[in-house]
C-alpha atoms as a PDB file:
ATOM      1  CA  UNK A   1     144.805 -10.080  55.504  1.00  0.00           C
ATOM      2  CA  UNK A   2     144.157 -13.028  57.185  1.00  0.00           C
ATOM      3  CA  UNK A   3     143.619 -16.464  54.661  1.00  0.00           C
ATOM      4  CA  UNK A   4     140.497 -18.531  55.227  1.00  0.00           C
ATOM      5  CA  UNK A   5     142.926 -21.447  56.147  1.00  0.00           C
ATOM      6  CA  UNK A   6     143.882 -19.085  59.214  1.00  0.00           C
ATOM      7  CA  UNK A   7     140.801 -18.703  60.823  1.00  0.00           C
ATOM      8  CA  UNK A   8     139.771 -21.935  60.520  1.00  0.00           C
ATOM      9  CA  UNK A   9     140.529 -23.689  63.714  1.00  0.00           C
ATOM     10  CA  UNK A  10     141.075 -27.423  64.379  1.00  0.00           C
ATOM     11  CA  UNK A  11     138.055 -29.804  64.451  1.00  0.00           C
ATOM     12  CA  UNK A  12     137.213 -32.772  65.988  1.00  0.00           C
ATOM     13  CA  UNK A  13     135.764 -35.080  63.500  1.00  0.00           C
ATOM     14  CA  UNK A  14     132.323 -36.274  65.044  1.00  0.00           C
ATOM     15  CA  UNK A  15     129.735 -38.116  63.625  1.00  0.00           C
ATOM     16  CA  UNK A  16     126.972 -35.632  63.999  1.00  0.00           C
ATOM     17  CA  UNK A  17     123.407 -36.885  63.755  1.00  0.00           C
ATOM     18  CA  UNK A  18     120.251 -35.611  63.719  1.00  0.00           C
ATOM     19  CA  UNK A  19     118.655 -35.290  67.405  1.00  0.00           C
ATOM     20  CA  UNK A  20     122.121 -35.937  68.577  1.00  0.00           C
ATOM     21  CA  UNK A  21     124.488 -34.521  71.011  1.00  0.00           C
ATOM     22  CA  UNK A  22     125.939 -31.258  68.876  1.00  0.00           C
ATOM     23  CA  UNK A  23     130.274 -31.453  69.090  1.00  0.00           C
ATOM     24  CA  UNK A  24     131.991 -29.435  71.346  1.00  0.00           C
ATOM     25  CA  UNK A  25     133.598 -26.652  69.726  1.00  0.00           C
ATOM     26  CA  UNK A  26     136.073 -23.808  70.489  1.00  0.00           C
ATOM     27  CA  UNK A  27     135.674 -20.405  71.694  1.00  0.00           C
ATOM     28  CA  UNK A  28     134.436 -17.924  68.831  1.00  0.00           C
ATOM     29  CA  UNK A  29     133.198 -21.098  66.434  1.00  0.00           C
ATOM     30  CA  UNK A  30     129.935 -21.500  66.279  1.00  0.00           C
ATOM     31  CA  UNK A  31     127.991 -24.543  63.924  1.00  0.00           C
ATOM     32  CA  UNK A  32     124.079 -24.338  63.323  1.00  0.00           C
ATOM     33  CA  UNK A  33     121.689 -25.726  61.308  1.00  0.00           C
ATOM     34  CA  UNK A  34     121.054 -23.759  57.921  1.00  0.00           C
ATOM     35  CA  UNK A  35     117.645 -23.804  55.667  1.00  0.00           C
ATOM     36  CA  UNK A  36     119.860 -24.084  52.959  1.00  0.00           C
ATOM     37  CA  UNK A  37     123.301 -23.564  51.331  1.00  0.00           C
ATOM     38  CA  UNK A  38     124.458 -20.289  49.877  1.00  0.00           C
ATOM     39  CA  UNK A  39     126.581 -20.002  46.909  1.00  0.00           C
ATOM     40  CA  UNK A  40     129.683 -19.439  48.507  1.00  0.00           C
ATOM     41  CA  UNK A  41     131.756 -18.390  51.632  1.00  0.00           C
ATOM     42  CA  UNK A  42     131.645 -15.082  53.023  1.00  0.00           C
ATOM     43  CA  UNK A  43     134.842 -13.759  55.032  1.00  0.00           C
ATOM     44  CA  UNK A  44     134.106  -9.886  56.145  1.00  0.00           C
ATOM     45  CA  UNK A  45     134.696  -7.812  59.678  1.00  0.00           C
ATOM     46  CA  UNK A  46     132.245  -6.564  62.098  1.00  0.00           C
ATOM     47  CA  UNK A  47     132.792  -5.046  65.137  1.00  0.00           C
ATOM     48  CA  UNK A  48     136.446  -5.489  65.966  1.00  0.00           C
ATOM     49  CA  UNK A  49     136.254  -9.375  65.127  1.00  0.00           C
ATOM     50  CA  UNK A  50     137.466 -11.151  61.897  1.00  0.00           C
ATOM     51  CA  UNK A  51     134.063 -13.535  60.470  1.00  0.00           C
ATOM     52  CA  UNK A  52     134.237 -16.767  58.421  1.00  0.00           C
ATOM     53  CA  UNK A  53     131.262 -18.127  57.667  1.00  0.00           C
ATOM     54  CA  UNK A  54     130.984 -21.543  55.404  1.00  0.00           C
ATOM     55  CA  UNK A  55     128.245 -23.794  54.997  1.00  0.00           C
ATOM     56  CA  UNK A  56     128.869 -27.720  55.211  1.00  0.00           C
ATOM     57  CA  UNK A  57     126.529 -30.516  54.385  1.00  0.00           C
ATOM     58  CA  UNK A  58     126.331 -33.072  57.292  1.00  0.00           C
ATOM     59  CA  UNK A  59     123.981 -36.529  56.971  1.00  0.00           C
ATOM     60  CA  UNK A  60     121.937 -34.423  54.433  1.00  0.00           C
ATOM     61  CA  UNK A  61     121.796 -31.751  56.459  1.00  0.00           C
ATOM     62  CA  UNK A  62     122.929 -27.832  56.034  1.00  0.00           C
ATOM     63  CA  UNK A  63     125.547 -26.247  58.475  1.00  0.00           C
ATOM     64  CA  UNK A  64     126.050 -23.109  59.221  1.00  0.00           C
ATOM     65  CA  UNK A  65     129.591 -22.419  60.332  1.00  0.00           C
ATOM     66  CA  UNK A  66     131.039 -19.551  61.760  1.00  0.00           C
ATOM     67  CA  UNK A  67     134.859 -18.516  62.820  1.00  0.00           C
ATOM     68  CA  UNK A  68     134.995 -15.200  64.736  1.00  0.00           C
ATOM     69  CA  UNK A  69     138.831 -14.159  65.539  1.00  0.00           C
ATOM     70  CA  UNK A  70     139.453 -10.938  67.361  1.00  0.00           C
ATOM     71  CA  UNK A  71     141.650  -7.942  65.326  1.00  0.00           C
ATOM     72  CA  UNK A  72     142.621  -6.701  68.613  1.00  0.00           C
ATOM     73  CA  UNK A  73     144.729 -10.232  69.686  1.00  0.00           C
ATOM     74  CA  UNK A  74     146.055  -9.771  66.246  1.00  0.00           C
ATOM     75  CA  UNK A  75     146.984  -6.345  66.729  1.00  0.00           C
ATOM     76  CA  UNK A  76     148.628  -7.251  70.015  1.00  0.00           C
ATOM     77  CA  UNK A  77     150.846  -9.954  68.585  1.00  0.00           C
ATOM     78  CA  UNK A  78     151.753  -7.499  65.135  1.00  0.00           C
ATOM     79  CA  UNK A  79     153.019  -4.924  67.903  1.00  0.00           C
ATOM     80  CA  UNK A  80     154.786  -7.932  69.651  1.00  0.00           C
ATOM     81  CA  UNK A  81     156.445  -9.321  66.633  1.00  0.00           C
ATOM     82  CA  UNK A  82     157.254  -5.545  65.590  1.00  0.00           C
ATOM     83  CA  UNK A  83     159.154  -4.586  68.665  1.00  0.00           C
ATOM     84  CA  UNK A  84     160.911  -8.364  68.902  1.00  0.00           C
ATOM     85  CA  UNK A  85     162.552  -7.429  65.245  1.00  0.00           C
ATOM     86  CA  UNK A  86     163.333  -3.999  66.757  1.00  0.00           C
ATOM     87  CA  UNK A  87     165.081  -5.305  69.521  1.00  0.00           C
ATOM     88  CA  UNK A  88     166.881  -7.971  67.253  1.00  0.00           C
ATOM     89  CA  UNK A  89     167.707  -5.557  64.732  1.00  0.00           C
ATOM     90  CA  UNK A  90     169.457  -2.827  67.874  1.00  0.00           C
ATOM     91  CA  UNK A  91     170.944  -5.684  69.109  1.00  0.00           C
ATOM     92  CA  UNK A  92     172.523  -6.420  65.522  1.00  0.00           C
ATOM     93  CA  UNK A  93     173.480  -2.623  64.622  1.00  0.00           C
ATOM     94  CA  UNK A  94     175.370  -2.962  68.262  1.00  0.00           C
ATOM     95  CA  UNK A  95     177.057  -5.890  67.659  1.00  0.00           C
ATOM     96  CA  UNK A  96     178.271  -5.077  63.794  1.00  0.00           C
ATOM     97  CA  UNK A  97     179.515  -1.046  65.138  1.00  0.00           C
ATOM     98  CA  UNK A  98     181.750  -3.018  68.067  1.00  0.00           C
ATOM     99  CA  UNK A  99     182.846  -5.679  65.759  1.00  0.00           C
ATOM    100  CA  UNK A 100     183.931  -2.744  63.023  1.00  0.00           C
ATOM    101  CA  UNK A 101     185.093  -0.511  65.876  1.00  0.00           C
ATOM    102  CA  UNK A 102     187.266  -3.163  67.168  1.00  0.00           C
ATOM    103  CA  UNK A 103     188.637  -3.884  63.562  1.00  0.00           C
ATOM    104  CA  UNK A 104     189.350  -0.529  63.088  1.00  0.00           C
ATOM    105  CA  UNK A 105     191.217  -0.366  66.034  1.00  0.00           C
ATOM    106  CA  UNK A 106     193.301  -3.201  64.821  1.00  0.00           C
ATOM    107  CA  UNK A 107     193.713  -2.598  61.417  1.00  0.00           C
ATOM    108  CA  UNK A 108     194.656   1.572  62.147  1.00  0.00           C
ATOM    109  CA  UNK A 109     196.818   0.805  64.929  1.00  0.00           C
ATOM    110  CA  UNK A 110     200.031   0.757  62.766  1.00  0.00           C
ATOM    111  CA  UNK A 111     199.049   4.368  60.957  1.00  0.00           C
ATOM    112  CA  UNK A 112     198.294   5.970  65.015  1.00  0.00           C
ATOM    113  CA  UNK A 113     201.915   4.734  65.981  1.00  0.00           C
ATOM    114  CA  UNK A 114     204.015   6.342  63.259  1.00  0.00           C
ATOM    115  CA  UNK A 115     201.993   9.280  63.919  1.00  0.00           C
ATOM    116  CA  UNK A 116     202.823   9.473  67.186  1.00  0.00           C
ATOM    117  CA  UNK A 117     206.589   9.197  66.221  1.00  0.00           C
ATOM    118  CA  UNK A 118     206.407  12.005  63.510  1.00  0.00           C
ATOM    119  CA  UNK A 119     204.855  14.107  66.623  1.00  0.00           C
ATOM    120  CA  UNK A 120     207.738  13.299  68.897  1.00  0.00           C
ATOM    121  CA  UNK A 121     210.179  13.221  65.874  1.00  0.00           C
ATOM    122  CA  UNK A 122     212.574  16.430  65.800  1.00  0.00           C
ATOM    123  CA  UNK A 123     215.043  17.053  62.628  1.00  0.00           C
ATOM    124  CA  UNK A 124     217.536  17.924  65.188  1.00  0.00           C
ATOM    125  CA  UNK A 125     217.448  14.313  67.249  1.00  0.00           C
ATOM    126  CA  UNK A 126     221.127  12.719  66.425  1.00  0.00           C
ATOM    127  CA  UNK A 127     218.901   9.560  66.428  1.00  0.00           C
ATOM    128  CA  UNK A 128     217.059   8.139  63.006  1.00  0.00           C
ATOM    129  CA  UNK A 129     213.151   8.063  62.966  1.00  0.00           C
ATOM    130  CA  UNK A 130     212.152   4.102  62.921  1.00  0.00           C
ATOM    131  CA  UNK A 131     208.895   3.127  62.945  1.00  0.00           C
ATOM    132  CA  UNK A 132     207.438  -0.185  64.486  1.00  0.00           C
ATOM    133  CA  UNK A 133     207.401  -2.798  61.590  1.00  0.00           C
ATOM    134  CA  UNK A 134     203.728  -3.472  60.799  1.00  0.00           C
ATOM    135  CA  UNK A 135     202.205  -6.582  59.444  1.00  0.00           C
ATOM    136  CA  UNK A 136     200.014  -4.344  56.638  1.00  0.00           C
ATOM    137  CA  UNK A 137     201.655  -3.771  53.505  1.00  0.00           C
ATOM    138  CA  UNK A 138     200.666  -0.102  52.775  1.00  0.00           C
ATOM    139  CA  UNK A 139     201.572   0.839  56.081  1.00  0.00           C
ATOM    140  CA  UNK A 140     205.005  -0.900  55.550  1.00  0.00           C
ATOM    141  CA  UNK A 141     205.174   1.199  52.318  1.00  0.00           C
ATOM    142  CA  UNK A 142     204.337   4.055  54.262  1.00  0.00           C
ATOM    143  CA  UNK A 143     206.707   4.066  56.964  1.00  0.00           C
ATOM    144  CA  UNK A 144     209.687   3.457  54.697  1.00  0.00           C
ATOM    145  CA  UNK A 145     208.772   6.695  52.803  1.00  0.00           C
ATOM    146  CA  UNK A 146     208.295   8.662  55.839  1.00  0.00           C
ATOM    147  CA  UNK A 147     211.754   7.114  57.033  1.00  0.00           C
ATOM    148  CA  UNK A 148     213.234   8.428  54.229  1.00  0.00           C
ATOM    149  CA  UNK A 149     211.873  11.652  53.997  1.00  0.00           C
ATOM    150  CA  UNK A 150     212.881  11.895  57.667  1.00  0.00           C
ATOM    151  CA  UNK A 151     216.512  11.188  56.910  1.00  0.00           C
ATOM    152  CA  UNK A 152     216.482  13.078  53.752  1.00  0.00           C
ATOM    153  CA  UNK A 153     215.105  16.383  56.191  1.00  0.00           C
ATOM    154  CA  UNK A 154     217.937  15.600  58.858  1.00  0.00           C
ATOM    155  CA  UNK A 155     220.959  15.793  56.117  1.00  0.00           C
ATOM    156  CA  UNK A 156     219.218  18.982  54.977  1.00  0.00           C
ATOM    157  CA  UNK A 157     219.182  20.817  58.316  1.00  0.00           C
ATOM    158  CA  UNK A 158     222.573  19.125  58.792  1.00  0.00           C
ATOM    159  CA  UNK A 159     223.910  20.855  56.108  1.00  0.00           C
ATOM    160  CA  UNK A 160     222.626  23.722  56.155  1.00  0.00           C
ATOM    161  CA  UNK A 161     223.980  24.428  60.323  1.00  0.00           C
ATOM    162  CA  UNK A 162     227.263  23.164  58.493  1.00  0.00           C
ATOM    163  CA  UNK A 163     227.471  26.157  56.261  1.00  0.00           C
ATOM    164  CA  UNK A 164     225.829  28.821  58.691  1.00  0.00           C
ATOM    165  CA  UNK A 165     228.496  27.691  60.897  1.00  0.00           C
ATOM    166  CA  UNK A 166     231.084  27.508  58.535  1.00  0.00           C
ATOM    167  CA  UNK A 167     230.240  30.846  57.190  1.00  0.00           C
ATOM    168  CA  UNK A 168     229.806  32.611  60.557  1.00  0.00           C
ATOM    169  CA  UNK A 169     233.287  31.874  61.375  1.00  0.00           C
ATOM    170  CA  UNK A 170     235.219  32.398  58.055  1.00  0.00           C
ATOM    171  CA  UNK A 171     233.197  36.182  58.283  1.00  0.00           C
ATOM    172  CA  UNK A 172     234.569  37.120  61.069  1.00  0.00           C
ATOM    173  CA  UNK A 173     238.360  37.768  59.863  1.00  0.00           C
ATOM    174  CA  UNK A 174     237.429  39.688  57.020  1.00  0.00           C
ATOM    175  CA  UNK A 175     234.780  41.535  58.983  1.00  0.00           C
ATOM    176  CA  UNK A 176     237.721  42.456  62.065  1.00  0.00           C
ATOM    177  CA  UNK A 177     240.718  43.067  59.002  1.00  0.00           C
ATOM    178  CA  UNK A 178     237.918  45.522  56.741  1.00  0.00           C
ATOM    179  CA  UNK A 179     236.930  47.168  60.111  1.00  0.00           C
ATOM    180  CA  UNK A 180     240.858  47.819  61.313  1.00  0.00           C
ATOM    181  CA  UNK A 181     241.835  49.316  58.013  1.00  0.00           C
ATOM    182  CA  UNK A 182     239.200  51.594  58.028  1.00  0.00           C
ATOM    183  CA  UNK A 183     240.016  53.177  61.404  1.00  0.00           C
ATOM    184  CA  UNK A 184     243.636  53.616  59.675  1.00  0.00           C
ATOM    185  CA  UNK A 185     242.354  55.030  57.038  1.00  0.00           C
ATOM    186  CA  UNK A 186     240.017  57.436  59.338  1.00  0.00           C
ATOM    187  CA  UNK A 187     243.748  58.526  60.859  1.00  0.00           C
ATOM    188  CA  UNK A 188     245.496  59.043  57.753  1.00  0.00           C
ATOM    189  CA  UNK A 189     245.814  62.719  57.126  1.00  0.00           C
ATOM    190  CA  UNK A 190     244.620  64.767  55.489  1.00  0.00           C
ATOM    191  CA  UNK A 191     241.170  63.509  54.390  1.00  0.00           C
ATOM    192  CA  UNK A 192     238.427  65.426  52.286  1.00  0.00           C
ATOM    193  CA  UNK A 193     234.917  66.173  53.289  1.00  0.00           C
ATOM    194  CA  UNK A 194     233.932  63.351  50.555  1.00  0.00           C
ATOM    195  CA  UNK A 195     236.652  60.990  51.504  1.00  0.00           C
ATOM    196  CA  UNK A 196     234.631  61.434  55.275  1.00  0.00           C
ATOM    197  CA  UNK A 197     231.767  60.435  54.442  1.00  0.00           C
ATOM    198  CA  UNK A 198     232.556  57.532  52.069  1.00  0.00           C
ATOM    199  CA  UNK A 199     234.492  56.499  54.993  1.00  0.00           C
ATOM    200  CA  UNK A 200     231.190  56.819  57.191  1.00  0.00           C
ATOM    201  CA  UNK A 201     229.360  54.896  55.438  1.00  0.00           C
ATOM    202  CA  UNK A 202     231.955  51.569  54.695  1.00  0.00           C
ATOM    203  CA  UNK A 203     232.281  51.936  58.845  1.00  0.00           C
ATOM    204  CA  UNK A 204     228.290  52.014  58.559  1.00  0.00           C
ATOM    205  CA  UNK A 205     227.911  48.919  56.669  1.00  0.00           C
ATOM    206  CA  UNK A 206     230.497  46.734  58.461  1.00  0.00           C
ATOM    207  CA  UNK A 207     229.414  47.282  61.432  1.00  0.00           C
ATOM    208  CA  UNK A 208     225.751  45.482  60.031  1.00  0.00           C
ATOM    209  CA  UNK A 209     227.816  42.989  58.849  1.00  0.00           C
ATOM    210  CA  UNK A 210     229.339  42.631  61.869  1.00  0.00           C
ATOM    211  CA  UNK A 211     226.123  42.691  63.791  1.00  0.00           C
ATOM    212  CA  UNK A 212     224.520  40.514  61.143  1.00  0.00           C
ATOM    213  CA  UNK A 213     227.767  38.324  61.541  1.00  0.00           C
ATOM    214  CA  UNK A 214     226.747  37.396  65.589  1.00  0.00           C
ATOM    215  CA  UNK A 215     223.449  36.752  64.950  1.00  0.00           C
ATOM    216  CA  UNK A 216     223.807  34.180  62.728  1.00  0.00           C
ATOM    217  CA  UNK A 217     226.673  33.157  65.073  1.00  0.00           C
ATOM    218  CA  UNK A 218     224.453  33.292  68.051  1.00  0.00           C
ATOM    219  CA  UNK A 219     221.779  31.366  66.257  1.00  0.00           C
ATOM    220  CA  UNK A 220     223.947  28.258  65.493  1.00  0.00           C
ATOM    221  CA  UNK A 221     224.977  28.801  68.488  1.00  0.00           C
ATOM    222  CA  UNK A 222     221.198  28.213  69.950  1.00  0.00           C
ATOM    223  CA  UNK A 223     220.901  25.632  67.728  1.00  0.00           C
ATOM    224  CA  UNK A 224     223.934  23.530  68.656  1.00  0.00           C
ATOM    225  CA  UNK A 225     222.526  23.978  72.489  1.00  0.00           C
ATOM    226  CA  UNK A 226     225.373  25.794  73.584  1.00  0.00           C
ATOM    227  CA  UNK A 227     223.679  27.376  76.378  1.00  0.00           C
ATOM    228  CA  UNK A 228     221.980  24.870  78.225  1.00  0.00           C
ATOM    229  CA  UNK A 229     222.704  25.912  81.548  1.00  0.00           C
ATOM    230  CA  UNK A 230     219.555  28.167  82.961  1.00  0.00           C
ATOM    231  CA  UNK A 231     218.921  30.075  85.965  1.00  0.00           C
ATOM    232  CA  UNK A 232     216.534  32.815  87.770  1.00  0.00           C
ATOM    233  CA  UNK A 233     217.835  36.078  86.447  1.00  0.00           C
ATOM    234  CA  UNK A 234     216.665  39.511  87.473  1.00  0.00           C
ATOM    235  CA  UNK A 235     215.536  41.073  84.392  1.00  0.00           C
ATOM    236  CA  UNK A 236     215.660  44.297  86.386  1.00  0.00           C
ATOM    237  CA  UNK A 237     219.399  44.340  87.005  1.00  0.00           C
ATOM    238  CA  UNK A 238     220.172  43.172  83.865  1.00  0.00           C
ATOM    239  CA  UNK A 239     218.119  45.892  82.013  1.00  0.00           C
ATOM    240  CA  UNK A 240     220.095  48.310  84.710  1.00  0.00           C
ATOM    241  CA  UNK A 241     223.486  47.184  83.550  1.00  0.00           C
ATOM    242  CA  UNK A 242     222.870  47.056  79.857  1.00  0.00           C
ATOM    243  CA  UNK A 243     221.967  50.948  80.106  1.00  0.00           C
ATOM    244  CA  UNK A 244     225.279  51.784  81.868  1.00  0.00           C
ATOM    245  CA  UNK A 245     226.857  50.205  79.250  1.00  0.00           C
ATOM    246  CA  UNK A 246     224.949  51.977  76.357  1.00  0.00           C
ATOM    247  CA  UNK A 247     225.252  55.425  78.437  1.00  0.00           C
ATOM    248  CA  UNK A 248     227.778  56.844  75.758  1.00  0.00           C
ATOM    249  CA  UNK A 249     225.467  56.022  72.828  1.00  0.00           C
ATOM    250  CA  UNK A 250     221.996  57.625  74.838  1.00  0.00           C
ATOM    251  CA  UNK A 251     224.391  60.702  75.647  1.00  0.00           C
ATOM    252  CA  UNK A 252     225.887  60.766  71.866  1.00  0.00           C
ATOM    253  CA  UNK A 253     221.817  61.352  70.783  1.00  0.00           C
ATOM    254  CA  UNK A 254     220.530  63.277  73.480  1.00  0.00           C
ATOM    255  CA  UNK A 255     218.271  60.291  74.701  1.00  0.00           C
ATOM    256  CA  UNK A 256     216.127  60.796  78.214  1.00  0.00           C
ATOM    257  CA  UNK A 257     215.992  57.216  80.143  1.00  0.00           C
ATOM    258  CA  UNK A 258     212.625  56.329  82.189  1.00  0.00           C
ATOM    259  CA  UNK A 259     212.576  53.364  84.066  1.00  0.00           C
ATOM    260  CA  UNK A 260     209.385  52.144  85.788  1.00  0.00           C
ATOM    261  CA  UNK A 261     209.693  48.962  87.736  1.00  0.00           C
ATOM    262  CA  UNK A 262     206.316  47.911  89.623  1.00  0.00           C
ATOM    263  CA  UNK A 263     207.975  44.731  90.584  1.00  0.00           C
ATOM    264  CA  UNK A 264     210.443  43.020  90.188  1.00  0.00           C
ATOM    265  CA  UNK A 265     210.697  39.934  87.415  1.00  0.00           C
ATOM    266  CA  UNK A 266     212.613  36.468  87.051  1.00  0.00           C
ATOM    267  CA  UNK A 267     212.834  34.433  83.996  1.00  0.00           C
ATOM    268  CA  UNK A 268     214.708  31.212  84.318  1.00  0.00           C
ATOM    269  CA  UNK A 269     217.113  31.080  81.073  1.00  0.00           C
ATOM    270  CA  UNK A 270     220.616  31.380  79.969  1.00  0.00           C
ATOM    271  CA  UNK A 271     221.627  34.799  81.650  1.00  0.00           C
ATOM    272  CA  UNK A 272     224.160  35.093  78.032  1.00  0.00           C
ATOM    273  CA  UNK A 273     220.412  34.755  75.907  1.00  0.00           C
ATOM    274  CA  UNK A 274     218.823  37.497  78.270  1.00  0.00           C
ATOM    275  CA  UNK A 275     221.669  39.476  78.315  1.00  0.00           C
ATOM    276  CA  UNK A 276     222.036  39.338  74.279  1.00  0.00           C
ATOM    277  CA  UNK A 277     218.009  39.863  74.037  1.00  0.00           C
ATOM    278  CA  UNK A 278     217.870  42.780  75.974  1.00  0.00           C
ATOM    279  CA  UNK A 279     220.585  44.493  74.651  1.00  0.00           C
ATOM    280  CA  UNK A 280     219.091  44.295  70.767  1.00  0.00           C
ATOM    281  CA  UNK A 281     216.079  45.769  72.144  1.00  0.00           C
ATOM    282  CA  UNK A 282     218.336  48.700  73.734  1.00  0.00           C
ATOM    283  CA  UNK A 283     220.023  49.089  70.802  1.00  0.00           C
ATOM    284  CA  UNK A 284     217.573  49.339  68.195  1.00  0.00           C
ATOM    285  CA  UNK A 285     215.663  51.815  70.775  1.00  0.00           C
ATOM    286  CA  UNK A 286     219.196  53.659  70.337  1.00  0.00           C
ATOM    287  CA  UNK A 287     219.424  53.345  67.199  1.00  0.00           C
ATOM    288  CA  UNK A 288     215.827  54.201  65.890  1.00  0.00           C
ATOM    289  CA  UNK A 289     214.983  56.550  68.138  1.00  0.00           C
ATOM    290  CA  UNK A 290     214.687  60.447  67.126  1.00  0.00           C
ATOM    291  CA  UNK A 291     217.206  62.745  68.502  1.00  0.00           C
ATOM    292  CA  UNK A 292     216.201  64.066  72.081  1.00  0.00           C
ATOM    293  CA  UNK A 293     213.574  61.304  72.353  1.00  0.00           C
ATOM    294  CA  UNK A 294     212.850  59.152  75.473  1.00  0.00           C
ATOM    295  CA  UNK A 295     213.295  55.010  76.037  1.00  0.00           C
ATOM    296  CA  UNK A 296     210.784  53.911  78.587  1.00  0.00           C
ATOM    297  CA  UNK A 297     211.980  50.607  80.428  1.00  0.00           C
ATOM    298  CA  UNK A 298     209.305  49.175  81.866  1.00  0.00           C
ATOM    299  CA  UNK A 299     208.872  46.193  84.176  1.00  0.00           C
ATOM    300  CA  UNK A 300     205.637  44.306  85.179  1.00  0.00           C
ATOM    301  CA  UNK A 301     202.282  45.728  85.142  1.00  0.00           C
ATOM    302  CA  UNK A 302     199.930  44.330  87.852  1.00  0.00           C
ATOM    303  CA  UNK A 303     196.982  41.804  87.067  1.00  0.00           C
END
């Protein structure tokens, strides 16, 4: 609410006297003669303006004053002063988010570069994990555990293709020496019906062994990249050969071979990992299959 001491506008003090030129006043103040004083001031609205009216004494004389202000110029400059602080206050909000973006940038840009080495890291890489030094002492504290967890990760998987590989190859003599005897013992003569079948089955289980034996070979073998060199190979003819080297085994079972090849397919990879692939696939078919059953090979479909 506008104050009395607001509406009351600056005034030329004139002598004013009686039959006398009346002082020039502003717009929307108006000073006439009274019959007499009032007890007080009266400050009230009427139509859109703002009214003060006070009585002065003059030479003797009673003086009506009046100070009309318009609410709508008031209004107008509220709504002014209301979107100015809007504006400011945007402008402010703008200025603090890029200021805290920028130091966020800053401040995370040590944490976004080790995490971009732990992406690219790989427990395999010869090469130890460092991190860029960074000026932030939790991040330094950071980086040397990671670093350390890193190396302590790296002598794991170290160790453990150490003993796969160890173990792979210390199995194999046993595996060949407990696979010779038994075929000697399969000759001796005479054997009984029991003797048979225990033999069966020790001929049974090394030849898992042995099969269990060259994949865990093979794998360290994939792991040390021992077949790096790759090329386009036809799975078609390699699928062809592998079956005329099973033929014995799908004769042995009574096994019916269907082959549909819509087209023909290329893989580039080591022919030795196709080749191995393939023929576990054939051989569990072989193996799991139901006696006079059928093994479908079948190549591409189209789109």
């Amino acid at each position: 609410m506008a104050t009395k001491t607001q509406l009351v506008p600056r005034l030329r003090v004139m002598e004013i006297r009686p039959g006398g030129p009346q002082p020039r006043l502003e717009d929307g103040v108006t000073l006439e003669k009274a019959p007499r004083k009032p007890a007080g001031d009266s400050l009230y609205t009427a139509d859109r303006y703002r009214l003060l009216t006070s009585y002065l004494v003059i030479n003797q004389e009673t003086y009506k004053l009046q100070i009309k202000s318009s609410l709508q110029d008031h209004q107008r400059l509220i709504g002014s002063i209301i979107i100015l602080q809007s504006v400011l206050l945007i402008l402010l909000l703008t200025g603090l988010l890029l200021i805290n973006q920028s130091l966020a940038r800053r401040i995370w840009k040590p944490f976004y570069q080790t995490l971009r080495k732990l992406r690219a890291y790989k427990v395999d890489d010869p090469a130890p994990l460092a991190l860029a030094p960074s000026g932030i002492s939790e991040f330094e504290e950071l980086n040397t555990a990671v670093e350390q967890l890193a190396e302590r990760s790296r002598q794991s998987y170290l160790s453990q293709k150490e003993f796969a590989e160890n173990a792979s190859h210390e199995l194999r003599t046993p595996l060949a020496v407990f696979q010779g005897k038994l075929e000697m013992l399969m000759q001796t003569m005479p054997l009984s019906e029991e003797q048979a079948m225990l033999i069966n089955d020790l001929a049974d289980a090394s030849h898992r062994m042995t099969r269990l034996n060259k994949g865990l070979l093979l794998l360290t073998r994939i792991q040390n990249g021992q077949f790096p060199d790759t090329a386009d190979v036809s799975v078609r003819n390699t699928a062809r050969h592998l079956l005329a080297q099973y033929e014995p085994q799908i004769g042995q079972k009574g096994l019916s071979v269907e082959e549909d090849w819509l087209d023909e397919l290329w893989v580039n990879m080591s022919p030795n990992l196709l080749e191995v692939l393939l023929g576990n696939l054939l051989s569990n078919a072989i193996r799991h299959n139901l006696p006079g059953g059928k093994i479908v090979v079948k190549g591409p479909t189209a789109p």
